[in-house]
Protein backbone atom coordinates (compact mmCIF):
# COMPACT_ATOMS: atom_id res chain seq x y z
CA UNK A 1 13.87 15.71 23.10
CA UNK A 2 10.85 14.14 21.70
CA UNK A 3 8.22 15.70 19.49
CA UNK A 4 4.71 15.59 19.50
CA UNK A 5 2.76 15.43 16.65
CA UNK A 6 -1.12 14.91 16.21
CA UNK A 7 -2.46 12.79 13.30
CA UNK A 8 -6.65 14.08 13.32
CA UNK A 9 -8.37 12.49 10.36
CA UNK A 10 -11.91 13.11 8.92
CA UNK A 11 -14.14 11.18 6.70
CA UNK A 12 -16.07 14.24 4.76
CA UNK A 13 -15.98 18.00 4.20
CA UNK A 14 -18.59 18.32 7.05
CA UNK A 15 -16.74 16.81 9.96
CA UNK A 16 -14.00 18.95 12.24
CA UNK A 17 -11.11 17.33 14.00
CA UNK A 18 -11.30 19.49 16.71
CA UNK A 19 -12.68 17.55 18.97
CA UNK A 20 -9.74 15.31 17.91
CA UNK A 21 -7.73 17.42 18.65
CA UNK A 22 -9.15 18.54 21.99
CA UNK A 23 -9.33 15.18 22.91
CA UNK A 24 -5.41 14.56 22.41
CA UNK A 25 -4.73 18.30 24.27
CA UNK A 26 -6.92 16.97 27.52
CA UNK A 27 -5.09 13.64 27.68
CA UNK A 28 -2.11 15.49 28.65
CA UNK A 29 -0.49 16.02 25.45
CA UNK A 30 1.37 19.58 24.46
CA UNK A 31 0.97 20.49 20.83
CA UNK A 32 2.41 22.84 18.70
CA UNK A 33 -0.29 24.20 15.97
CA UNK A 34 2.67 22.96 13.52
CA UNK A 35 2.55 19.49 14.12
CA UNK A 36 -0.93 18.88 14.04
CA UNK A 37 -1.94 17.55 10.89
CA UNK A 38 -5.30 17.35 9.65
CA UNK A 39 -6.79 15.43 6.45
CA UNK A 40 -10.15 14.72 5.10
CA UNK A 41 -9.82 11.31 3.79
CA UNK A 42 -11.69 7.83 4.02
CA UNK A 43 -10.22 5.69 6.24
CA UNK A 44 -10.50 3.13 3.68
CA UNK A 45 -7.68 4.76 1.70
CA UNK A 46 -4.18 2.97 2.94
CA UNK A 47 -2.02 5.61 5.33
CA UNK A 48 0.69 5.66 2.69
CA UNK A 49 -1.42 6.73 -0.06
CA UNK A 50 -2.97 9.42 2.07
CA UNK A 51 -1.29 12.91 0.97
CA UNK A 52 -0.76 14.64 4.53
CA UNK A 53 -0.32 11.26 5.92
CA UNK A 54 2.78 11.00 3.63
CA UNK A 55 4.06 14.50 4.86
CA UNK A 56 3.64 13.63 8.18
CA UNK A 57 6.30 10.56 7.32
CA UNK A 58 8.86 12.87 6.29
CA UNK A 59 9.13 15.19 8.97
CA UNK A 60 8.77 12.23 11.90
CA UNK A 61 12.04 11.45 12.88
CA UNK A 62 14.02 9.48 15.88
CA UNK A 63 12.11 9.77 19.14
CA UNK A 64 9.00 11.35 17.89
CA UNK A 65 5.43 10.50 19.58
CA UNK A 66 2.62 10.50 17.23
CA UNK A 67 -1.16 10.53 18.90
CA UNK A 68 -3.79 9.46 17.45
CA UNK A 69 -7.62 9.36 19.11
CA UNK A 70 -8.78 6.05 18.05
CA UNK A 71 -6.68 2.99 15.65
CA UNK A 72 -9.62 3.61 13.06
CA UNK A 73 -7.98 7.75 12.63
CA UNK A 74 -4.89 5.50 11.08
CA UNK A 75 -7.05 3.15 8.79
CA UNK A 76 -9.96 0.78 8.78
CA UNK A 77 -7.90 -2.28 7.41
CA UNK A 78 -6.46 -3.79 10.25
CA UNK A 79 -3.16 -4.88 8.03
CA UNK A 80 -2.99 -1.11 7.08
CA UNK A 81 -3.10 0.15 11.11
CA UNK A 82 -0.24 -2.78 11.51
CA UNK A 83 2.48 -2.18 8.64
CA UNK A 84 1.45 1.78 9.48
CA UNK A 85 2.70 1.08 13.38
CA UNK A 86 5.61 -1.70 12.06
CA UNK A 87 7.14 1.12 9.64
CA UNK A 88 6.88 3.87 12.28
CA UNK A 89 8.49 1.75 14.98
CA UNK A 90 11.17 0.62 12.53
CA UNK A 91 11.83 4.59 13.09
CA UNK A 92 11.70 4.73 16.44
CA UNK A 93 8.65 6.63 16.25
CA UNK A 94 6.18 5.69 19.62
CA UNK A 95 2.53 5.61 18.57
CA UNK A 96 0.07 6.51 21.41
CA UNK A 97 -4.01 5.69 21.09
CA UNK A 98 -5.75 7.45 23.37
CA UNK A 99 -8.57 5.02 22.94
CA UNK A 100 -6.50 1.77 23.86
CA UNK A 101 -5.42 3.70 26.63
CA UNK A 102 -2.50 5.97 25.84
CA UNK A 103 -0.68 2.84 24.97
CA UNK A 104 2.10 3.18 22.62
CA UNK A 105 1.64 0.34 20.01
CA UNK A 106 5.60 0.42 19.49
CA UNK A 107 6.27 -0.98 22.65
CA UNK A 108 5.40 -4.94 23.73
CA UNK A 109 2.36 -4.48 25.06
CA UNK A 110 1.23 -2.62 22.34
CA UNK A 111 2.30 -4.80 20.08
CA UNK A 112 0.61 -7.10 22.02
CA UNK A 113 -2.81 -5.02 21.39
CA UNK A 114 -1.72 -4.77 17.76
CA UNK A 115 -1.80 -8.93 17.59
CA UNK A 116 -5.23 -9.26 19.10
CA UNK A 117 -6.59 -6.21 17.25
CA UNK A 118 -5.69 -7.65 14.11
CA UNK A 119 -6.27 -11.72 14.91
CA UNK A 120 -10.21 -10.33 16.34
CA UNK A 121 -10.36 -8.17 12.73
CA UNK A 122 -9.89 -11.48 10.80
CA UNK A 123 -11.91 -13.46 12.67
CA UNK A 124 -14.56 -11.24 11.74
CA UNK A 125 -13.83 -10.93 8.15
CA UNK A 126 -14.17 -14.63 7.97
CA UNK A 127 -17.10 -14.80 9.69
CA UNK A 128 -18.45 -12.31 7.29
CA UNK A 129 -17.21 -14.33 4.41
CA UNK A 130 -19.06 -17.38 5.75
CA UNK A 131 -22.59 -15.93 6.25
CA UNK A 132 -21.97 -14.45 2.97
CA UNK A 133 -21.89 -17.63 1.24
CA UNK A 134 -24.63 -19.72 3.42
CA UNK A 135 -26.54 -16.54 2.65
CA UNK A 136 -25.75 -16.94 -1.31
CA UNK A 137 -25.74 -20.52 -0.95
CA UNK A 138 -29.58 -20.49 0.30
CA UNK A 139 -30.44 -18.02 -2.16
CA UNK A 140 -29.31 -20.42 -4.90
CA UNK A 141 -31.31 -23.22 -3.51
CA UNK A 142 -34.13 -20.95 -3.49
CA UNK A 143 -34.24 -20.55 -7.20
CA UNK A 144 -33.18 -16.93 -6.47
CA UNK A 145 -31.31 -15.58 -9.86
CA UNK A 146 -27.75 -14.11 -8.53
CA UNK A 147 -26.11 -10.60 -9.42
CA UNK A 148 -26.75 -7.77 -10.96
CA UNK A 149 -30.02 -7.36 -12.74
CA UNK A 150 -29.83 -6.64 -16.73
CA UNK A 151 -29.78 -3.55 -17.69
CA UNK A 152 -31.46 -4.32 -21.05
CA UNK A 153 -34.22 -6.76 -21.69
CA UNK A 154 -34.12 -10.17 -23.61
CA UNK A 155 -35.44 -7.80 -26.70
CA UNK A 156 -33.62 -5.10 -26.10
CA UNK A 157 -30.25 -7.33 -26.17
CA UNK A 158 -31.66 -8.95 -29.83
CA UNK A 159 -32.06 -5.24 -31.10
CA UNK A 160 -28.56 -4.13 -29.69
CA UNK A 161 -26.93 -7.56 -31.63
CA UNK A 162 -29.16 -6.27 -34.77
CA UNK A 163 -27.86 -2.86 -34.98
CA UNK A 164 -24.23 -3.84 -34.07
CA UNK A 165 -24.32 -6.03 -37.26
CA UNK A 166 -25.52 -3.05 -39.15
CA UNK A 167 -22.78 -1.14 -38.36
CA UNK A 168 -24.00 0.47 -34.97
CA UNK A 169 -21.09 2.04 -32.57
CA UNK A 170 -21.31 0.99 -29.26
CA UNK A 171 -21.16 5.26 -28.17
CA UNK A 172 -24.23 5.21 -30.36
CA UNK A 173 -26.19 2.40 -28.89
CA UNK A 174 -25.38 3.40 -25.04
CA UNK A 175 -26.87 6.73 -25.63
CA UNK A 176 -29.89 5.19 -26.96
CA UNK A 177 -30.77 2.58 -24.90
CA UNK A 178 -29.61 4.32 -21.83
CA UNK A 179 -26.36 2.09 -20.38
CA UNK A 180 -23.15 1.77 -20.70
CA UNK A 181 -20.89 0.65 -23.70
CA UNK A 182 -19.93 -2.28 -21.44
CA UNK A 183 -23.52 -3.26 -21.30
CA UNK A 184 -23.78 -2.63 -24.98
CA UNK A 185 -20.48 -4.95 -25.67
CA UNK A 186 -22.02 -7.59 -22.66
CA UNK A 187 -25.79 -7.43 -25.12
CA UNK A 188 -23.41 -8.36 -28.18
CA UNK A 189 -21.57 -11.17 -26.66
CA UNK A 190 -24.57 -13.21 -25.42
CA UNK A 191 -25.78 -13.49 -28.81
């Protein structure tokens, strides 16, 4: 007989998965209080290297249904959400999204969803990627200086260089000046 288990994730301390939780109770589904697992974790972190997301591997087994609320609860990175689905189908584990529909994105037309899910995710990261660079592109032609602003100025760098030569540590310097040793070390080579 299949299992039901609940995967609710939060960003930060502040936010509840209940509503998660209610959510995935109203759409029809029966849950025990011991298969719902909670974690506050970015979504940016990959599934895998999410702590109760690992748990939740090892006791999914055969048959199991695992219910999320929304594709974004199993990661922002639309190649994460995919291998996530791939490896639980390769264990015969159905995924449902309430969001998508109750669909499970095991099945074909999940997998289906999965395909233009992930083809309309890189569309838009290279979309991003090209306004990025007419953006930096334009900036350049504007004269407009790139990067990160010094941290020290032009005389500040020629003091750093002095004192290095006189025997100067680098802890010594960043406390002074007010950086980092790796702006220190970054004054020293540019002289």
């Amino acid at each position: 007989m299949s299992r039901v288990f609940a995967y609710c994730r939060v960003s930060t301390a502040d936010q509840t998965p209940d509503n998660q939780i209610l959510e995935i109770q109203t759409a029809g589904f029966q849950l025990e209080p011991r298969r719902v697992i909670t974690e506050t974790v970015s979504g940016s972190t990959a599934a895998m290297e999410r702590r109760g997301f690992r748990k939740l591997m090892d006791r999914l087994d055969w048959d199991d249904v695992l219910v999320v609320t929304k594709l974004d609860r199993l990661g922002r990175n639309a190649m994460d959400v995919r291998a996530t689905v791939e490896r639980l189908a390769e264990m015969s584990v159905r995924v449902h999204c309430l969001a998508l529909g109750g669909v499970d994105l095991t099945s074909p037309a999940g997998k289906m969803t999965m395909a233009v899910i992930a083809a309309v995710a890189e569309f838009e990261r290279d979309l991003l990627v090209e306004r990025t660079q007419a953006g930096l592109s334009r900036a350049k032609a504007e004269g407009k200086k790139l990067g990160r602003p010094a941290s020290l100025t032009l005389e500040q760098m020629e003091a750093v260089r002095k004192r290095r030569q006189d025997g100067a540590s680098l802890g010594a310097l960043s406390k002074e000046f007010g950086v980092s040793r790796s702006a220190i070390q970054r004054a020293e080579q540019r002289g």
